[in-house]
Protein backbone atom coordinates (compact mmCIF):
# COMPACT_ATOMS: atom_id res chain seq x y z
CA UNK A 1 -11.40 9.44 5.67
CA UNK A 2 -8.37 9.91 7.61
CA UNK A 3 -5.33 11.64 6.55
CA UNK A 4 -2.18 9.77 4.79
CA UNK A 5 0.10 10.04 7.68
CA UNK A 6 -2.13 9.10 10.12
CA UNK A 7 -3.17 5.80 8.29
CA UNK A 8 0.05 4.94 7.30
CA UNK A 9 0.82 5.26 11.36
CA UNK A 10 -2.14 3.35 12.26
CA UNK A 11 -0.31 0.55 9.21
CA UNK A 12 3.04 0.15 10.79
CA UNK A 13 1.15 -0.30 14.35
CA UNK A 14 -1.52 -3.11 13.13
CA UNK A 15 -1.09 -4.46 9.65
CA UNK A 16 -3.99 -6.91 9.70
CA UNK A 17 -6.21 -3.95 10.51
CA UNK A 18 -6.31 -1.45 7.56
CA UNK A 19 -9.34 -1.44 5.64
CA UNK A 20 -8.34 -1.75 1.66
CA UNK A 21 -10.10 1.50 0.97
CA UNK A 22 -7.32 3.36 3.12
CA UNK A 23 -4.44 0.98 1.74
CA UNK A 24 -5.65 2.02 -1.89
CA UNK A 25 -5.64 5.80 -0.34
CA UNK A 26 -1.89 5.36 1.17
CA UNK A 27 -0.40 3.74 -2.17
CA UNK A 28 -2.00 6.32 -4.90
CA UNK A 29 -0.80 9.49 -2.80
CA UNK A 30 2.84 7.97 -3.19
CA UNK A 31 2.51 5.92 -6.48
CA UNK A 32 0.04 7.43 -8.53
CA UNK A 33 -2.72 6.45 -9.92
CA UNK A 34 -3.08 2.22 -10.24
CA UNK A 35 -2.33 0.76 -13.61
CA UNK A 36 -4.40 -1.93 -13.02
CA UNK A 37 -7.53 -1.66 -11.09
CA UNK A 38 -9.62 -4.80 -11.00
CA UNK A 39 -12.92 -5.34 -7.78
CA UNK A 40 -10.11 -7.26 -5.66
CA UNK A 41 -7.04 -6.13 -6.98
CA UNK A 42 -5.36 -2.50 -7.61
CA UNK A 43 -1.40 -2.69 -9.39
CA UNK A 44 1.04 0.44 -8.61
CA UNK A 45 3.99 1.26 -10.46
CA UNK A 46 6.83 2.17 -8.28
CA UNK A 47 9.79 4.53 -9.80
CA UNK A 48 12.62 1.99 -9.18
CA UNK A 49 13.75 -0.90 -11.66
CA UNK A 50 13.53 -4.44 -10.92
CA UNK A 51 10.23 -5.45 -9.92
CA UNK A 52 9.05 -2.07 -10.30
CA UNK A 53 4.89 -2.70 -9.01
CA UNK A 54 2.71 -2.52 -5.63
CA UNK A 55 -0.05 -5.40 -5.93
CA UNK A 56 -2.90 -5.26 -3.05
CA UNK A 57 -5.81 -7.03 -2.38
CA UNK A 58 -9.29 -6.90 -1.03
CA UNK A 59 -9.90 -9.64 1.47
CA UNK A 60 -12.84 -11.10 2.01
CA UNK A 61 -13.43 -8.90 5.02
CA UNK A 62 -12.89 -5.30 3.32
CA UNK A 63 -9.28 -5.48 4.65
CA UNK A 64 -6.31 -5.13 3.31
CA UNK A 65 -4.14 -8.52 3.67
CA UNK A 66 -1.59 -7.80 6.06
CA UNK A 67 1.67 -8.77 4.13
CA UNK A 68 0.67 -6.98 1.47
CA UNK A 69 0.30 -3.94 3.79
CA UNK A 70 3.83 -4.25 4.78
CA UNK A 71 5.25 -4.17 1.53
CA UNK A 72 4.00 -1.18 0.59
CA UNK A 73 5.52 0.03 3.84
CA UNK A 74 8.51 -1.13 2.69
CA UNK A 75 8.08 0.68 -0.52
CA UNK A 76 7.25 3.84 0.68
CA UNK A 77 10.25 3.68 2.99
CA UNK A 78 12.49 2.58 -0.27
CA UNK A 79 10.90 5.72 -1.94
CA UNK A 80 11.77 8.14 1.14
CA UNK A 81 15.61 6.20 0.49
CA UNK A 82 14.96 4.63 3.83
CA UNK A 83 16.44 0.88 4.89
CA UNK A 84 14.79 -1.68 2.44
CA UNK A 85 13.74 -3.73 5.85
C-alpha cells in the first residue's frame, strides 16, 4: 500500500477516488487508532474540543465518500495548525 504522504496527495487531487482502505490508513497515522470500528464505519478522535471525531464511510464501491475525504483533510490541516478551509 502506498505511503501516507503520497495518498494523502493523491486525496487533495481526486477526493471521489480514494479507496476506504487508504482513507482508514491516512486517518489512524494522524488520529490513532478508531474508537469505533464498525464493517462501514470507522470513528477517530481528534485532539481538539468541540466536535472532537473523524467519521468515514465505506461506500458501496470500496471508496471512501468524497466529503468525508475532505474533512479529514481539513482535519489534518487543523492538526498541522493550518487554515481551517
Amino acid at each position: 500500500m502506498a505511503k501516507v504522504d503520497e495518498i494523502v496527495g493523491r486525496m487533495e487531487r481526486n477526493p471521489a477516488g480514494v479507496r476506504f482502505a487508504e482513507l482508514a490508513k491516512v486517518c489512524e497515522h494522524y488520529f490513532g487508532t478508531p474508537r469505533s470500528k464498525s464493517t462501514s464505519h470507522h470513528v477517530y478522535r481528534t485532539p481538539w474540543p468541540g466536535d472532537p471525531r473523524v467519521n468515514i464511510q465505506r461506500g458501496h464501491d470500496g471508496k471512501a465518500k468524497a466529503y468525508q475525504v475532505k474533512q479529514v483533510l481539513a482535519a489534518i490541516r487543523n492538526l498541522k495548525g493550518e487554515t481551517h478551509g
